[in-house]
PDB file of N, CA and C in Angstrom:
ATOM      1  N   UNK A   1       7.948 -13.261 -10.168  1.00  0.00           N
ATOM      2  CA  UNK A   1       8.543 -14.104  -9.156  1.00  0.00           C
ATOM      3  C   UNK A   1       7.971 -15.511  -9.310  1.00  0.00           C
ATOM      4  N   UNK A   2       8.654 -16.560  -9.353  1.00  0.00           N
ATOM      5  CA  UNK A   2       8.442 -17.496  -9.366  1.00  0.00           C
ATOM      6  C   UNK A   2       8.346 -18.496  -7.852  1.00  0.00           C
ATOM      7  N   UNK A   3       6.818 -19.118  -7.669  1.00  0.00           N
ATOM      8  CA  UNK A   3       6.436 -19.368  -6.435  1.00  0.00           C
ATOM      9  C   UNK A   3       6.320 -20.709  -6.525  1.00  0.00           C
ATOM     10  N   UNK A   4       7.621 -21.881  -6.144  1.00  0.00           N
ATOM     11  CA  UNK A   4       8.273 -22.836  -6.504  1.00  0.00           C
ATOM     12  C   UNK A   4       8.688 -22.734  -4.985  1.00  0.00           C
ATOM     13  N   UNK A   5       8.763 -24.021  -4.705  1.00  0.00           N
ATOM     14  CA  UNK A   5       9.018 -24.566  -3.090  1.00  0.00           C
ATOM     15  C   UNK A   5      10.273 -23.922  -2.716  1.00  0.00           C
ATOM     16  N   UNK A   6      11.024 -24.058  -3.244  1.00  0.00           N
ATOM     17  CA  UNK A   6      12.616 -23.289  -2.669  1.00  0.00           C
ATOM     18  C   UNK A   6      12.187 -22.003  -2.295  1.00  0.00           C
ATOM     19  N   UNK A   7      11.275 -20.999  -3.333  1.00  0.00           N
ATOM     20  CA  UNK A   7      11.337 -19.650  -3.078  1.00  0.00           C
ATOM     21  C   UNK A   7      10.164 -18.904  -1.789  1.00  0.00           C
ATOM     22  N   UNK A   8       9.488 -20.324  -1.732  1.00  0.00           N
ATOM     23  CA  UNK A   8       8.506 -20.051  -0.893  1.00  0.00           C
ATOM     24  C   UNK A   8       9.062 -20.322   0.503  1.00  0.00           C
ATOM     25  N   UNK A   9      10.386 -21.187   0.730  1.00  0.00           N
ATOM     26  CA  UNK A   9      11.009 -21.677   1.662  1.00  0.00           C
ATOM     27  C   UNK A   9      11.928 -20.293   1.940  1.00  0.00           C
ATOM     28  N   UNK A  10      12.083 -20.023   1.159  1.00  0.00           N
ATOM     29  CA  UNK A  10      13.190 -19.045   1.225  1.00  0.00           C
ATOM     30  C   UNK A  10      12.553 -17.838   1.767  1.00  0.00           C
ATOM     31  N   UNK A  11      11.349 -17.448   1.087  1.00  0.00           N
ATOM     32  CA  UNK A  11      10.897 -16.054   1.803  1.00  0.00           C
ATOM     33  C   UNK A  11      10.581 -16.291   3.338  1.00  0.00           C
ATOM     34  N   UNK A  12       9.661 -17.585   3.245  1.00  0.00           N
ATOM     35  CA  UNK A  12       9.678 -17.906   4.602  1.00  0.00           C
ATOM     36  C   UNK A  12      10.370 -17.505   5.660  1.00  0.00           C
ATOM     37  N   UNK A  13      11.491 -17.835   5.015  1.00  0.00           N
ATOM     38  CA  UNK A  13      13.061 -17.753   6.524  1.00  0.00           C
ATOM     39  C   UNK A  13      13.309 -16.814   6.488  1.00  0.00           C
ATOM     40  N   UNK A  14      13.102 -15.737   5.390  1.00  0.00           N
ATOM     41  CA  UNK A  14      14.015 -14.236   5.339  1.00  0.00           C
ATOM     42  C   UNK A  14      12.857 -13.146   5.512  1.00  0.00           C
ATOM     43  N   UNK A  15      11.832 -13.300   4.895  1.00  0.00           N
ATOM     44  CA  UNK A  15      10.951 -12.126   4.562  1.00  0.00           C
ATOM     45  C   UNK A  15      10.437 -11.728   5.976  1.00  0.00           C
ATOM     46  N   UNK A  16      10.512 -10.455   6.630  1.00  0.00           N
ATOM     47  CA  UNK A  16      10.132  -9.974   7.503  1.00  0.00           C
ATOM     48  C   UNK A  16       8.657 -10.129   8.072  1.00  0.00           C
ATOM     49  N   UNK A  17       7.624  -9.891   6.841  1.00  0.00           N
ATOM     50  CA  UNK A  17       6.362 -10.261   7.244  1.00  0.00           C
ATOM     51  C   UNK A  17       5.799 -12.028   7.822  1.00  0.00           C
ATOM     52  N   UNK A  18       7.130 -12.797   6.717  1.00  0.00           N
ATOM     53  CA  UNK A  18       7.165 -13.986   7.126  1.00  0.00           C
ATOM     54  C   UNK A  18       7.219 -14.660   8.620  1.00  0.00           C
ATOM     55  N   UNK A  19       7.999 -13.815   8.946  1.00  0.00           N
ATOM     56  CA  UNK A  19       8.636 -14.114  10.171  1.00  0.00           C
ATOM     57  C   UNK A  19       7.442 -13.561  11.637  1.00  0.00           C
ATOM     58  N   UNK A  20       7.153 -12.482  10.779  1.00  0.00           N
ATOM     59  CA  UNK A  20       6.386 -12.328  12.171  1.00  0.00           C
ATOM     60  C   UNK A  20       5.118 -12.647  11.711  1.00  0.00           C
ATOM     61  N   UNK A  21       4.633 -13.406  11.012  1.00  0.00           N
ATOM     62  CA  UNK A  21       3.414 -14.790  10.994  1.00  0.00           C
ATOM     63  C   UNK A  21       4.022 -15.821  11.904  1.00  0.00           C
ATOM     64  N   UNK A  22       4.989 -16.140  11.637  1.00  0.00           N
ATOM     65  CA  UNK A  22       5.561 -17.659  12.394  1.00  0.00           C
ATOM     66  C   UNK A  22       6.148 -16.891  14.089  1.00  0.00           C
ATOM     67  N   UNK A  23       5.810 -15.863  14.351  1.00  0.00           N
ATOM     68  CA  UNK A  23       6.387 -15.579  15.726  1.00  0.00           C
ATOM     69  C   UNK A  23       5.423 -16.110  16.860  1.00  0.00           C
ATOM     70  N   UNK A  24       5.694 -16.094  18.021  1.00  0.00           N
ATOM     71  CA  UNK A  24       4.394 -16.087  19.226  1.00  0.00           C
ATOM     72  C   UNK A  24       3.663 -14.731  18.837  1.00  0.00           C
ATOM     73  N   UNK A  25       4.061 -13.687  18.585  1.00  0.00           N
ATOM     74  CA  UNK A  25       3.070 -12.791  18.489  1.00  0.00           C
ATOM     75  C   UNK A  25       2.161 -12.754  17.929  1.00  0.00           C
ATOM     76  N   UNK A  26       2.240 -13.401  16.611  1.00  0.00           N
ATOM     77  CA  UNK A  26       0.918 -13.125  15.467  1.00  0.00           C
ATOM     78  C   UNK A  26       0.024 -13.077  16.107  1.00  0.00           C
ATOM     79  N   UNK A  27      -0.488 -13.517  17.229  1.00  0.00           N
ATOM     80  CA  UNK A  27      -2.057 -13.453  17.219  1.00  0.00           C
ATOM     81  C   UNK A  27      -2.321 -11.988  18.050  1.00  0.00           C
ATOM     82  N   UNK A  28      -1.364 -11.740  18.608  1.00  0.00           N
ATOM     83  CA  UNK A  28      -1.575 -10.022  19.110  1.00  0.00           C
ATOM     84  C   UNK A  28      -1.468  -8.938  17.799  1.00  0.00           C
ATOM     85  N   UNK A  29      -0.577  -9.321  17.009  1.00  0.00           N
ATOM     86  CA  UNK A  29      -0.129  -8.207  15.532  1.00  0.00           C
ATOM     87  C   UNK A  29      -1.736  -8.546  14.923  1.00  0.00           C
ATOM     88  N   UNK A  30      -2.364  -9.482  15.004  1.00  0.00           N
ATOM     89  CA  UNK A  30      -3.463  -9.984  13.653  1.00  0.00           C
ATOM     90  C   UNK A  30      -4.922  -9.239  14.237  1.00  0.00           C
ATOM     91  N   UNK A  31      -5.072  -9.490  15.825  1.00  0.00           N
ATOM     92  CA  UNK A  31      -5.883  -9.192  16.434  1.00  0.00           C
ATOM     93  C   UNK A  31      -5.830  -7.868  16.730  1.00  0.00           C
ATOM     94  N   UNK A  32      -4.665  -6.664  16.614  1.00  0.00           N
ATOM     95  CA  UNK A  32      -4.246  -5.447  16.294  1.00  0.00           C
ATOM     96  C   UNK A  32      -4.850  -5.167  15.084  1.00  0.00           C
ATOM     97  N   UNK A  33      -4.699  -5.766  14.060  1.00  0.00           N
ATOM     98  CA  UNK A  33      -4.949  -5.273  12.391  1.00  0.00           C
ATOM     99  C   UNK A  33      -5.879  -5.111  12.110  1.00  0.00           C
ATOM    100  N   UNK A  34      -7.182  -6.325  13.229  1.00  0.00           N
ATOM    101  CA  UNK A  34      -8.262  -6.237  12.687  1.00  0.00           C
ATOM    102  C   UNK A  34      -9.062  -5.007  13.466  1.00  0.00           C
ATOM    103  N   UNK A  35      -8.744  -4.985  14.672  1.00  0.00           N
ATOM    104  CA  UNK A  35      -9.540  -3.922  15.210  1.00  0.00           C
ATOM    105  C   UNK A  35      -9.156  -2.673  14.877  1.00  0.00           C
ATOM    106  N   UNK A  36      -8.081  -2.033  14.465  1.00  0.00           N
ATOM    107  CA  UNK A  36      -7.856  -1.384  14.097  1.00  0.00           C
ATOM    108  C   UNK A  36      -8.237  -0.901  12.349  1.00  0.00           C
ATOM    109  N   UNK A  37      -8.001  -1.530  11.578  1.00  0.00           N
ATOM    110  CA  UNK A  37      -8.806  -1.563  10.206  1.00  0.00           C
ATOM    111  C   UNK A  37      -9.697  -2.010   9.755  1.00  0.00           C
ATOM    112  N   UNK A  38     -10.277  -3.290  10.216  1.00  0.00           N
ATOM    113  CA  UNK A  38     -11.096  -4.238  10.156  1.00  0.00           C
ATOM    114  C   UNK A  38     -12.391  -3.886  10.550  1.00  0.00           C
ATOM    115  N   UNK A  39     -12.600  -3.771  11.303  1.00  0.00           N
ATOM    116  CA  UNK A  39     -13.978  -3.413  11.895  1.00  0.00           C
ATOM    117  C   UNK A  39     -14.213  -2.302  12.250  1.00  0.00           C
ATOM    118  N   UNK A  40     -13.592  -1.114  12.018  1.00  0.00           N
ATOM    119  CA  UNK A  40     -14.066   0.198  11.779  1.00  0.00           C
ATOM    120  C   UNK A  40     -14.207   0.631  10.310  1.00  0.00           C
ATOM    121  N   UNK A  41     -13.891  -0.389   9.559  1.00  0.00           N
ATOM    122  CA  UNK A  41     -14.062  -0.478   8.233  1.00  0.00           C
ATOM    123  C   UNK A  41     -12.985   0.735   7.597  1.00  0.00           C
ATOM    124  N   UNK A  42     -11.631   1.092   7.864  1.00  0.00           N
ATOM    125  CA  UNK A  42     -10.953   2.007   7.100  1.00  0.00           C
ATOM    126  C   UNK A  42      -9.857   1.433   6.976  1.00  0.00           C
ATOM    127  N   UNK A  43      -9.725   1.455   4.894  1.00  0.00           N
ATOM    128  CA  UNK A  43      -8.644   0.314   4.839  1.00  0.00           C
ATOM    129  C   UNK A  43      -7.852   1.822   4.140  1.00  0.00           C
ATOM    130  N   UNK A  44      -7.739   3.180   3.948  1.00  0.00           N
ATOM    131  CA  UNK A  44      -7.054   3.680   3.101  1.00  0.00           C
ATOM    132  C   UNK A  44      -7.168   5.117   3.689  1.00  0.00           C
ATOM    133  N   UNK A  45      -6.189   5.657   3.055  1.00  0.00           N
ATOM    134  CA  UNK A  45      -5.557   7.139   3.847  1.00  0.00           C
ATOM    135  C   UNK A  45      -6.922   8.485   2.694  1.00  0.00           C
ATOM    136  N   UNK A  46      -7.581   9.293   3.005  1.00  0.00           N
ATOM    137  CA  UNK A  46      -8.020   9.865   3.081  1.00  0.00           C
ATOM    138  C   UNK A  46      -7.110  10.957   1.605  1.00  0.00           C
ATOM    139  N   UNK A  47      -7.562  11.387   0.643  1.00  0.00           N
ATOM    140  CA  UNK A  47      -6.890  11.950  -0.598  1.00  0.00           C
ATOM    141  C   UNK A  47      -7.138  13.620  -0.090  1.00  0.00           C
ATOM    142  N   UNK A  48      -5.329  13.933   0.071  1.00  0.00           N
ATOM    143  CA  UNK A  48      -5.507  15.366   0.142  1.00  0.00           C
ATOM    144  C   UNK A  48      -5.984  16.631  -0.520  1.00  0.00           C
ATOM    145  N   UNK A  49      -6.312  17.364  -0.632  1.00  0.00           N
ATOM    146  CA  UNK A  49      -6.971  18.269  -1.697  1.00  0.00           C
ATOM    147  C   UNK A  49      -5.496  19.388  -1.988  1.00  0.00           C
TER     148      UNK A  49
END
C-alpha cells in the first residue's frame, strides 16, 4: 500500500478504525483498551491444547 497523502486522506474518511479515532468517543474506546489490555498486561488469547 502506498502511504501518499490522497491514500492517507482517503482511509481517513472511510476506514472504520479511522473514524472512530476522529469521533467524540476516542477517549472512552482508548481509555477502555488500556485498562482492559494495558495494564493487566494481556495482549493475546491463551493457545489451546
Amino acid at each position: 500500500m502506498n502511504l501518499d497523502y490522497a491514500t492517507l486522506d482517503l482511509l481517513r474518511q472511510n476506514h472504520p478504525a479511522w473514524r472512530l479515532l476522529r469521533s467524540d468517543h476516542a477517549p472512552l474506546v482508548a481509555s477502555f483498551l488500556e485498562r482492559a489490555f494495558i495494564a493487566p498486561n494481556v495482549r493475546g488469547w491463551r493457545k489451546r491444547i
